[in-house]
C-alpha atoms as a PDB file:
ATOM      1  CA  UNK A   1     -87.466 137.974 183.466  1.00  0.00           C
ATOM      2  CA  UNK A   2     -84.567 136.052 182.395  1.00  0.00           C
ATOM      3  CA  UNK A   3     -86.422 133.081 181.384  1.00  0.00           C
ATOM      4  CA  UNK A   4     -88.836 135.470 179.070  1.00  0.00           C
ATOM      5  CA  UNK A   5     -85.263 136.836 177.962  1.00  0.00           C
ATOM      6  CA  UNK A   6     -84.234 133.702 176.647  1.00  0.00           C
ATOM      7  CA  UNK A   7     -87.314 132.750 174.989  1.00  0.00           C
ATOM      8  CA  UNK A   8     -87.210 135.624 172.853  1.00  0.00           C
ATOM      9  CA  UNK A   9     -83.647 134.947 172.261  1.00  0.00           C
ATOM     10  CA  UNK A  10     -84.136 131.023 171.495  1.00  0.00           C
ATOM     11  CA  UNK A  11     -87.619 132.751 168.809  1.00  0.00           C
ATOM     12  CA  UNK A  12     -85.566 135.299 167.091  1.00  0.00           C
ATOM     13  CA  UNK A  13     -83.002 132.695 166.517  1.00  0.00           C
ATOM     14  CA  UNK A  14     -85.284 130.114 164.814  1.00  0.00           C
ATOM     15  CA  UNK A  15     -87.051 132.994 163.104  1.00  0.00           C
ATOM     16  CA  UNK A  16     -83.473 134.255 161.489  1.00  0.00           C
ATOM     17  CA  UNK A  17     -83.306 130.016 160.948  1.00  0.00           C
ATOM     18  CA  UNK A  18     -86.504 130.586 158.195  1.00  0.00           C
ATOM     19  CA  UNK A  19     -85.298 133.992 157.299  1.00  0.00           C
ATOM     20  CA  UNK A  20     -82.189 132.460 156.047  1.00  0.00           C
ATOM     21  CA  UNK A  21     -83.799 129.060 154.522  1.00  0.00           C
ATOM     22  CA  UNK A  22     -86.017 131.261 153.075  1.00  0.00           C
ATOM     23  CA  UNK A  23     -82.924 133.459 150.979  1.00  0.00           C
ATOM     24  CA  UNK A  24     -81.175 130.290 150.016  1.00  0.00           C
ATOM     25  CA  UNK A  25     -84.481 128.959 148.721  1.00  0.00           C
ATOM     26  CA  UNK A  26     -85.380 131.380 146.206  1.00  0.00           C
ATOM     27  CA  UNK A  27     -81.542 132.305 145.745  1.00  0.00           C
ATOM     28  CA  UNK A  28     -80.895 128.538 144.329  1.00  0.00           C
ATOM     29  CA  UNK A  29     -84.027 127.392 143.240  1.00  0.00           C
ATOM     30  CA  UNK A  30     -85.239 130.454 141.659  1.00  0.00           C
ATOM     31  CA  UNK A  31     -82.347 132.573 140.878  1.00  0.00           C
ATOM     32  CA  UNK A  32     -79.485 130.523 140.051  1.00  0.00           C
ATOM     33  CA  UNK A  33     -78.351 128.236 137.287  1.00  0.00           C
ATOM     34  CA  UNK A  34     -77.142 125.094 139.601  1.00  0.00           C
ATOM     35  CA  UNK A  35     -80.925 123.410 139.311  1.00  0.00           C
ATOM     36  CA  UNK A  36     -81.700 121.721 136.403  1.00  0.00           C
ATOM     37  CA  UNK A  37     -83.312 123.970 133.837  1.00  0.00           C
ATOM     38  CA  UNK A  38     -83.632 127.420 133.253  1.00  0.00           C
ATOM     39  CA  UNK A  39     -83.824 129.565 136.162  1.00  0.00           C
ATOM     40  CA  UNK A  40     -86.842 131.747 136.837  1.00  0.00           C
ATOM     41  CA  UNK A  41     -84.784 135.044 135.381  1.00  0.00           C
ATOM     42  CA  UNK A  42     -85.151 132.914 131.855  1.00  0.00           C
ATOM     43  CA  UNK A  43     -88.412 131.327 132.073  1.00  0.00           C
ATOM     44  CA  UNK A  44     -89.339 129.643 128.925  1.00  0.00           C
ATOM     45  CA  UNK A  45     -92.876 129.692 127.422  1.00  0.00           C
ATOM     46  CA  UNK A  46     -92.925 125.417 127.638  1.00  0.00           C
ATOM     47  CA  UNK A  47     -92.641 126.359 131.528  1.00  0.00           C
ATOM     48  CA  UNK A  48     -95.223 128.394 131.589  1.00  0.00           C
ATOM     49  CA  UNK A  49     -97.263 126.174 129.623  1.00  0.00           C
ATOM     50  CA  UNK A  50     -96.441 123.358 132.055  1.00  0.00           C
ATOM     51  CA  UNK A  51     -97.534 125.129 135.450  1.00  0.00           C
ATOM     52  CA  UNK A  52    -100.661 126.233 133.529  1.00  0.00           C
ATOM     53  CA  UNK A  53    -101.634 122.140 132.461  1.00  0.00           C
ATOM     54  CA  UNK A  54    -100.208 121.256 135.720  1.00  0.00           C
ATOM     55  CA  UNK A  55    -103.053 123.556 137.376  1.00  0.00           C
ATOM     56  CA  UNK A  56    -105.588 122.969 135.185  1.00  0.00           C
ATOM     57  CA  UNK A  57    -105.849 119.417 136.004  1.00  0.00           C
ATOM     58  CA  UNK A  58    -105.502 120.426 139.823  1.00  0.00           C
ATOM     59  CA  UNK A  59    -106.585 117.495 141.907  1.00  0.00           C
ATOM     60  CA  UNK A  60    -107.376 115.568 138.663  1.00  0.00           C
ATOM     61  CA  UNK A  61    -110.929 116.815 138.500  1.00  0.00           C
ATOM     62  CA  UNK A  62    -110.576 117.848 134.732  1.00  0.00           C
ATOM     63  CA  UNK A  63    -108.938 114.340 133.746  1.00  0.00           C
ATOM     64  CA  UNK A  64    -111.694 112.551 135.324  1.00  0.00           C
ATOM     65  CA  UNK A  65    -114.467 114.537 134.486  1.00  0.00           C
ATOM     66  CA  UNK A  66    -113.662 115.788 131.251  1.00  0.00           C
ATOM     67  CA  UNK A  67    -110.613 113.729 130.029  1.00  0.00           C
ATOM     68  CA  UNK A  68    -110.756 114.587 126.257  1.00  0.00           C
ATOM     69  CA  UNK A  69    -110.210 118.734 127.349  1.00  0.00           C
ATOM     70  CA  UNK A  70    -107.396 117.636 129.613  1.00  0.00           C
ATOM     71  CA  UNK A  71    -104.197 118.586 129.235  1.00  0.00           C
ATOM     72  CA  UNK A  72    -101.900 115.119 129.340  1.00  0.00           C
ATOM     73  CA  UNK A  73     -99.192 115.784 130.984  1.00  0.00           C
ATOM     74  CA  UNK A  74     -96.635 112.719 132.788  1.00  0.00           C
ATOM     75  CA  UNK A  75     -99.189 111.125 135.590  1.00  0.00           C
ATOM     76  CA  UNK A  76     -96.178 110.800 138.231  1.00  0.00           C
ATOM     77  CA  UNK A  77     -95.141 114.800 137.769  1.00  0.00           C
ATOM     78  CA  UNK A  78     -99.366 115.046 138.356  1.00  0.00           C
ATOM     79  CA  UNK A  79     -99.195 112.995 141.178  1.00  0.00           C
ATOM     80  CA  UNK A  80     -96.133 114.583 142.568  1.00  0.00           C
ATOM     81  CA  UNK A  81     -97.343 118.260 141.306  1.00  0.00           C
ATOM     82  CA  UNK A  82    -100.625 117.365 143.890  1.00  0.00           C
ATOM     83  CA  UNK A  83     -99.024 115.759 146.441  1.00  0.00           C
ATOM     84  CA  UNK A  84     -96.811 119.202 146.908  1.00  0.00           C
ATOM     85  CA  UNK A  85    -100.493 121.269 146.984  1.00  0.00           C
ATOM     86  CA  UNK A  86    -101.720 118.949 149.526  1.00  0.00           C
ATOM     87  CA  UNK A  87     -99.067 119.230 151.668  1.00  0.00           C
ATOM     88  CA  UNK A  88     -98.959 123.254 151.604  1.00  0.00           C
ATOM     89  CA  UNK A  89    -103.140 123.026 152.122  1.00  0.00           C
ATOM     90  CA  UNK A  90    -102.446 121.195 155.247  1.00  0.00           C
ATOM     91  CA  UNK A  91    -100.857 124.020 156.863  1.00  0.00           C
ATOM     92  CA  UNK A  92    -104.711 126.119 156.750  1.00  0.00           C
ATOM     93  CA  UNK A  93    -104.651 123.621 160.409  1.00  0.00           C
ATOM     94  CA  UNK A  94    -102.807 126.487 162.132  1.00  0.00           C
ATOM     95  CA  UNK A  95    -104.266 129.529 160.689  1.00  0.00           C
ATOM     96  CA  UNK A  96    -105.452 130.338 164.448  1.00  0.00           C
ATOM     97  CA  UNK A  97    -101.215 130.832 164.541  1.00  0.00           C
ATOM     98  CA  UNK A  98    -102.078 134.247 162.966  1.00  0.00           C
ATOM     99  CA  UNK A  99    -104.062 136.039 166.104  1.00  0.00           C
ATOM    100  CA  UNK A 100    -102.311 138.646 167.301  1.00  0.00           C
ATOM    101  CA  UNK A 101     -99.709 138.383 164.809  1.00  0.00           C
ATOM    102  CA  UNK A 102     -98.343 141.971 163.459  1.00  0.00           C
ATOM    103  CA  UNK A 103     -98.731 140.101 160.214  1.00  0.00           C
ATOM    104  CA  UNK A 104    -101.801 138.513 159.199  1.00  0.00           C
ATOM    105  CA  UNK A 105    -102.236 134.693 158.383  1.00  0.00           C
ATOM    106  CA  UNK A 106    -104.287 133.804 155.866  1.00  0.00           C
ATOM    107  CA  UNK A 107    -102.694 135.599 152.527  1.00  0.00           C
ATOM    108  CA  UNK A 108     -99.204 133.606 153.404  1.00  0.00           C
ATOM    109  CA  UNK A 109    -101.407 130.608 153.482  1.00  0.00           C
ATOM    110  CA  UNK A 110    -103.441 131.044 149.888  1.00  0.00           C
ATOM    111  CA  UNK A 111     -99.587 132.384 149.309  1.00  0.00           C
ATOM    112  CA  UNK A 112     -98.913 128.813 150.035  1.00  0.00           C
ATOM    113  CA  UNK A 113    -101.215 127.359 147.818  1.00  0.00           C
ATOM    114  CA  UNK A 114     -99.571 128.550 144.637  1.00  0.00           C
ATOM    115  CA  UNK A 115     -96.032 129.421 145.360  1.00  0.00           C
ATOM    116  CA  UNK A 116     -95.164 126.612 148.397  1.00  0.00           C
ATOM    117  CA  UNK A 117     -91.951 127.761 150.657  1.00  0.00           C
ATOM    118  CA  UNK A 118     -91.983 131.194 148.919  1.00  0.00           C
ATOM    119  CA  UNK A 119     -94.773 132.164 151.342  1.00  0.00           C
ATOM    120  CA  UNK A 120     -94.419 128.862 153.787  1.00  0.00           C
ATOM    121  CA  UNK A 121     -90.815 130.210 154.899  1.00  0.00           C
ATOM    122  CA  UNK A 122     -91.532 133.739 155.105  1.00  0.00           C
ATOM    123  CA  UNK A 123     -94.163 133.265 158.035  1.00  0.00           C
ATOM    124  CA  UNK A 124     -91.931 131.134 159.977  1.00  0.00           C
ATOM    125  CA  UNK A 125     -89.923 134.363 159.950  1.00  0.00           C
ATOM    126  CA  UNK A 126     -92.435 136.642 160.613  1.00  0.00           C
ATOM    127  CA  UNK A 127     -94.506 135.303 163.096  1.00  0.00           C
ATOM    128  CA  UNK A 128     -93.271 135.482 167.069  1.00  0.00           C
ATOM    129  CA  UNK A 129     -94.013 132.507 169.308  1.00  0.00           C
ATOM    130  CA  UNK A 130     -98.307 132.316 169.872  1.00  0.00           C
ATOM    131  CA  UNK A 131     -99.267 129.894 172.496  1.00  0.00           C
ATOM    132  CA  UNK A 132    -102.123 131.468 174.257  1.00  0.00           C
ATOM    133  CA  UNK A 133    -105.563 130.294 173.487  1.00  0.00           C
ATOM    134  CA  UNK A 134    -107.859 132.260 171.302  1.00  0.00           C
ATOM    135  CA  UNK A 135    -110.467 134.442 172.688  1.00  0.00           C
ATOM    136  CA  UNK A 136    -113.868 132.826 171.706  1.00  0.00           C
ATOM    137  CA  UNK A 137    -115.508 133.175 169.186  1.00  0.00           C
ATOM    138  CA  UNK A 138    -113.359 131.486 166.460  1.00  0.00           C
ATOM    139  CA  UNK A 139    -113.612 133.368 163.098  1.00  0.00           C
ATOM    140  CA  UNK A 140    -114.937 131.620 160.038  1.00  0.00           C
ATOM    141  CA  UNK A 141    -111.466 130.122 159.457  1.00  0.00           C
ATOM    142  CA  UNK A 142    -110.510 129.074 162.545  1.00  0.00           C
ATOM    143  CA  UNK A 143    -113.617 126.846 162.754  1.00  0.00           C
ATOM    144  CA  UNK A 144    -112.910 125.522 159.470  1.00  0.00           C
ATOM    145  CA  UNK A 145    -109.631 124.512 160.401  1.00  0.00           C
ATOM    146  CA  UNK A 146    -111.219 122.883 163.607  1.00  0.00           C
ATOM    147  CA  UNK A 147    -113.109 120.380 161.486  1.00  0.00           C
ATOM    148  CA  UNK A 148    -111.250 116.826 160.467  1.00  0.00           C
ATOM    149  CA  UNK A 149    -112.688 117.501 156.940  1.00  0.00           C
ATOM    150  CA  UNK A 150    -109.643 119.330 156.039  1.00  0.00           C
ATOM    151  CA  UNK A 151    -107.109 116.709 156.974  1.00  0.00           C
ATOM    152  CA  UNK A 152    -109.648 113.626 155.512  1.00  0.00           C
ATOM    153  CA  UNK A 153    -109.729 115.884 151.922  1.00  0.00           C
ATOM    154  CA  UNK A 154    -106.091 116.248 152.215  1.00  0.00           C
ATOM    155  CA  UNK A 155    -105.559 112.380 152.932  1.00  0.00           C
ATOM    156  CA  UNK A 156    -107.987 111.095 150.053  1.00  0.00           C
ATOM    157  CA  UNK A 157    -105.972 113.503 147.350  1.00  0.00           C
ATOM    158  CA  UNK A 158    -102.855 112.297 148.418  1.00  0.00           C
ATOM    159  CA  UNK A 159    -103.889 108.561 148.159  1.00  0.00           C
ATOM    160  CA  UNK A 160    -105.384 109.704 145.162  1.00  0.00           C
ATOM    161  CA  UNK A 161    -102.052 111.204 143.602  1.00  0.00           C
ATOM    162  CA  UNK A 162    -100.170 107.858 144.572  1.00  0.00           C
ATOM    163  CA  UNK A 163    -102.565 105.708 142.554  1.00  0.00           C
ATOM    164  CA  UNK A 164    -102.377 108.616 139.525  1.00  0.00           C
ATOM    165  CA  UNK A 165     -99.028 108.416 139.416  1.00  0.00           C
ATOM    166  CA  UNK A 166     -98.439 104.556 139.507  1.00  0.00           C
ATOM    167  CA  UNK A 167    -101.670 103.790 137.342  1.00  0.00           C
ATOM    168  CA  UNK A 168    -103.047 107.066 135.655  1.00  0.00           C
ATOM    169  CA  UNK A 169    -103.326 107.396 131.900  1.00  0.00           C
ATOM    170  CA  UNK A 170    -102.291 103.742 130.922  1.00  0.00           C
ATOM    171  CA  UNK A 171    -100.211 104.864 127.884  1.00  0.00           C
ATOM    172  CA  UNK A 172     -97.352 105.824 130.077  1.00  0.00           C
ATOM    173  CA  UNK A 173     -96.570 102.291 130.932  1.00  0.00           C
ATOM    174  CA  UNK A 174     -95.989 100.694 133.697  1.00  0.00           C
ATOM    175  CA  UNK A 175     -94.427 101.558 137.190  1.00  0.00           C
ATOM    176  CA  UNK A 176     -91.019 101.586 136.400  1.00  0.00           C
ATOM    177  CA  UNK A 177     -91.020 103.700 133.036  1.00  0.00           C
ATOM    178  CA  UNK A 178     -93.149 105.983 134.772  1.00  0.00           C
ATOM    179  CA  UNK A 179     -90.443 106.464 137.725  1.00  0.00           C
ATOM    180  CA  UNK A 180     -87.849 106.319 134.824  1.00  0.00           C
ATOM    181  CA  UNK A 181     -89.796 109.403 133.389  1.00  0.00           C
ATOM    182  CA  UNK A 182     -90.078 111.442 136.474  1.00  0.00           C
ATOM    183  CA  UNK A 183     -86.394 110.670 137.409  1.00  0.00           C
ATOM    184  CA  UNK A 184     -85.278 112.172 133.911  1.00  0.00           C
ATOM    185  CA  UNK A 185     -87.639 115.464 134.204  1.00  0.00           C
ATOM    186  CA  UNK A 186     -86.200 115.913 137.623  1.00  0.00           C
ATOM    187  CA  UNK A 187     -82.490 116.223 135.816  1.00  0.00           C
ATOM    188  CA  UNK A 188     -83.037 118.890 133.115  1.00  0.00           C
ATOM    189  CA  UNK A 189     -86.596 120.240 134.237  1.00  0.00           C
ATOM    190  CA  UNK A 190     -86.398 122.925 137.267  1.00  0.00           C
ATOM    191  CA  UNK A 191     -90.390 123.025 137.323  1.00  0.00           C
ATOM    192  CA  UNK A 192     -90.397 119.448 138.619  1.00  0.00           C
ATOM    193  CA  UNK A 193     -87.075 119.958 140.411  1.00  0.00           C
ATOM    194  CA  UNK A 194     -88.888 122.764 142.103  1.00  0.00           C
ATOM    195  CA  UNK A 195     -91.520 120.101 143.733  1.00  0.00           C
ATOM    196  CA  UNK A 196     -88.930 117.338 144.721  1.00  0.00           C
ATOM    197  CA  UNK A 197     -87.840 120.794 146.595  1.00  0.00           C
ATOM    198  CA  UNK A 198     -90.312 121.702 148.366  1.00  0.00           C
ATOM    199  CA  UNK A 199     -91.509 118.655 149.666  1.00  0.00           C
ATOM    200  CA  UNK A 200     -87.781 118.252 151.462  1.00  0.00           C
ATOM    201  CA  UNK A 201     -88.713 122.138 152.631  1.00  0.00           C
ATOM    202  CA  UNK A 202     -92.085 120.997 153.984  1.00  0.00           C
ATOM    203  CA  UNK A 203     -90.770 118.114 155.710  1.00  0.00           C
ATOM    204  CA  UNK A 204     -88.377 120.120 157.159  1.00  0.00           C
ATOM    205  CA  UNK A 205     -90.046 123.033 158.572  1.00  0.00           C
ATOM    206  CA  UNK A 206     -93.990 121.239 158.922  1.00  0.00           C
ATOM    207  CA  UNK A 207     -93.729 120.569 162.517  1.00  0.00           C
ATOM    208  CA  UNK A 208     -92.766 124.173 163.132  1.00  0.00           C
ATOM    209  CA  UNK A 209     -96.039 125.298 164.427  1.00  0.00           C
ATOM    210  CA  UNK A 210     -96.860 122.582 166.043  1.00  0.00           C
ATOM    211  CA  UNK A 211     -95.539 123.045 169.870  1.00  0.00           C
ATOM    212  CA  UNK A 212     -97.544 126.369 169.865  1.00  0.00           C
ATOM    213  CA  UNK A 213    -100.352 124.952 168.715  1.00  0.00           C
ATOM    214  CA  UNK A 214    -100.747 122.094 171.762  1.00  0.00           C
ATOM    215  CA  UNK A 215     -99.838 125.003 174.065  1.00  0.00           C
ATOM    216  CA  UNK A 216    -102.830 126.780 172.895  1.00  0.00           C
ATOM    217  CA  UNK A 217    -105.100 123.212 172.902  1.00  0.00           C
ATOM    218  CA  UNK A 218    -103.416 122.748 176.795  1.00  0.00           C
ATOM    219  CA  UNK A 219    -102.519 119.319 175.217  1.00  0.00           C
ATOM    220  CA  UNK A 220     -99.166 117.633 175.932  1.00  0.00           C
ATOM    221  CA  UNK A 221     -98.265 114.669 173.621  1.00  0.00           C
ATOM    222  CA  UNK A 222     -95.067 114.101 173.030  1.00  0.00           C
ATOM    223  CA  UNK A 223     -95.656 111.168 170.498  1.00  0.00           C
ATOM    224  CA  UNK A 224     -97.834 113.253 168.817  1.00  0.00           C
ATOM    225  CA  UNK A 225     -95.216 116.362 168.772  1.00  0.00           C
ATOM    226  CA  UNK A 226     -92.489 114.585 167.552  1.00  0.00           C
ATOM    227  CA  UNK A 227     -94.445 112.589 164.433  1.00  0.00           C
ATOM    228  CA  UNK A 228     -95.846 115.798 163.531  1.00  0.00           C
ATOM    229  CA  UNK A 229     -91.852 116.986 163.272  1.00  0.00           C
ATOM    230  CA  UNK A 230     -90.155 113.862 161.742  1.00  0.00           C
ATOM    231  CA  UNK A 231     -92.738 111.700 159.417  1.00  0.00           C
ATOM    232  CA  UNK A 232     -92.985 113.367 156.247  1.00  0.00           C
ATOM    233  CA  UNK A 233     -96.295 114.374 155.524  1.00  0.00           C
ATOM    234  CA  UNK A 234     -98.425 111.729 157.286  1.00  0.00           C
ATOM    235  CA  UNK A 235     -97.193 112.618 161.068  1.00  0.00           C
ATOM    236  CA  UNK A 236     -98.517 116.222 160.383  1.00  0.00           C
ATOM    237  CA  UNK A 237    -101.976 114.840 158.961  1.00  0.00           C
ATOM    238  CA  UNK A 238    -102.521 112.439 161.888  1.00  0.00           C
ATOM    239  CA  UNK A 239    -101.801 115.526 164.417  1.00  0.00           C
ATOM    240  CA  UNK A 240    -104.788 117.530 162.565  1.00  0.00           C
ATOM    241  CA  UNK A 241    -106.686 114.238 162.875  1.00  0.00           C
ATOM    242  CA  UNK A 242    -105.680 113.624 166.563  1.00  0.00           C
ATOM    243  CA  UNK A 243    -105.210 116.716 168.181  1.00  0.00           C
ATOM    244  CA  UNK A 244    -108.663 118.321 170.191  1.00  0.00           C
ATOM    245  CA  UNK A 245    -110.458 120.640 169.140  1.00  0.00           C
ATOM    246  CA  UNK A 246    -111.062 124.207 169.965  1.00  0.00           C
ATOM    247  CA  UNK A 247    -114.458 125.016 170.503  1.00  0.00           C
ATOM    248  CA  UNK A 248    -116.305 127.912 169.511  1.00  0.00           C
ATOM    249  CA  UNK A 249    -117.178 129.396 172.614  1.00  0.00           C
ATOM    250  CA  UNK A 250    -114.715 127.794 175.482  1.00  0.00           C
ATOM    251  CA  UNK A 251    -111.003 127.810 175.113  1.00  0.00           C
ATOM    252  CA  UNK A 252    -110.473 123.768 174.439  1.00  0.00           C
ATOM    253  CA  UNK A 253    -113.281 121.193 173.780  1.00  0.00           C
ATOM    254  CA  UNK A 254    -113.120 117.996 175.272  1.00  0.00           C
ATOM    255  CA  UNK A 255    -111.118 115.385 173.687  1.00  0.00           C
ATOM    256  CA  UNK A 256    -113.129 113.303 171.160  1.00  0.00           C
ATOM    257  CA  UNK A 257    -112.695 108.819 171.864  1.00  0.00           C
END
């Protein structure tokens, strides 16, 4: 009884944790006037116009495919812009977090998808502590978060964004007048400020879901935890990549060589 006490006590206190990342978030980066640019409150149409170009040349399909109807935007905001999408994508790995939840899962994940740690945060504060495995069958999206395709995609687009950003659209020059670029939107534009943002968020808070998630796998790696908690990005790919998979109709699969 008292250990159960103090579980609750230790969830509600990282949950109030989120809660309160989650107000300072949209409090400075939205609200107020401390970031670079305009705040949200006095949006500017040449904002607007960025996130649209930004999207439309999500994952750089429309620049390779059909460059001359591409928007050209800076390749290193592109590559960062898609390296931030990535990351929040790799969180559809725990949507089995959301059985059982009061709350559910999945529209705080496509919430992810377009708005980052405006959804991300929120379900860290939501969500209470979900170790137990699921009850076979897995729904549609739990076995498509079982399959290493998700984590491989993710991988290949953020290689991909790397080599856009240092070698995409050759009239932007070379590597260090394309950082010199990015460096100077991140001081008066609050768009790309926003993504230099949440990437610090995700790093901070991606390993978050991860303890629960062995618990329900019955799979105890501590090297494994603690990359998934403290290498940006890459330690919470190789987890999807490493951890076992749940099967379809038993609780845990066996471990795959």
């Amino acid at each position: 009884m008292g250990a159960a006490s103090e579980s609750t006590r230790t969830g509600w206190q990282w949950r109030s944790f989120a809660a309160i990342a989650w107000v300072i978030y949209i409090g400075y980066l939205l609200l107020s006037d401390l970031p670079p640019g305009p705040s949200l409150l006095q949006t500017q149409p040449e904002t607007l116009r960025e996130a649209l170009d930004l999207s439309l040349n999500f994952w750089f399909i429309l620049p390779l495919v059909f460059p001359a109807s591409a928007p050209v935007l800076n390749p290193a905001l592109e590559g960062l812009f898609n390296l931030v999408v990535a990351w929040g994508l790799l969180f559809w790995g725990f949507v089995g977090d959301g059985r059982g939840q009061r709350w559910p899962m999945v529209p705080f994940l496509i919430g992810t998808a377009f708005l980052t740690n405006v959804f991300y945060l929120p379900w860290l504060a939501l969500r209470s502590p979900n170790p137990d495995p699921p009850t076979p069958p897995l729904t549609r999206w739990e076995q498509a978060a079982e399959r290493r395709a998700l984590p491989l995609i993710i991988l290949v687009v953020a290689i991909a964004s790397g080599l856009w950003a240092v070698w995409g659209r050759p009239e932007f020059g070379d590597f260090s007048t394309r950082m010199a670029d990015l460096h100077d939107l991140l001081g008066r534009d609050r768009l790309t400020y926003s993504f230099a943002i949440d990437l610090l968020m995700f790093w901070l808070f991606q390993g978050w879901l991860v303890a629960d998630d062995m618990a329900r796998r019955q799979w105890h790696q501590p090297v494994a935890l603690w990359l998934a908690r403290l290498v940006p990005f890459f330690g919470l790919l190789g987890y999807l990549l490493w951890r076992p998979r749940l099967s379809n109709t038993t609780a845990i699969a066996p471990e795959q060589p």
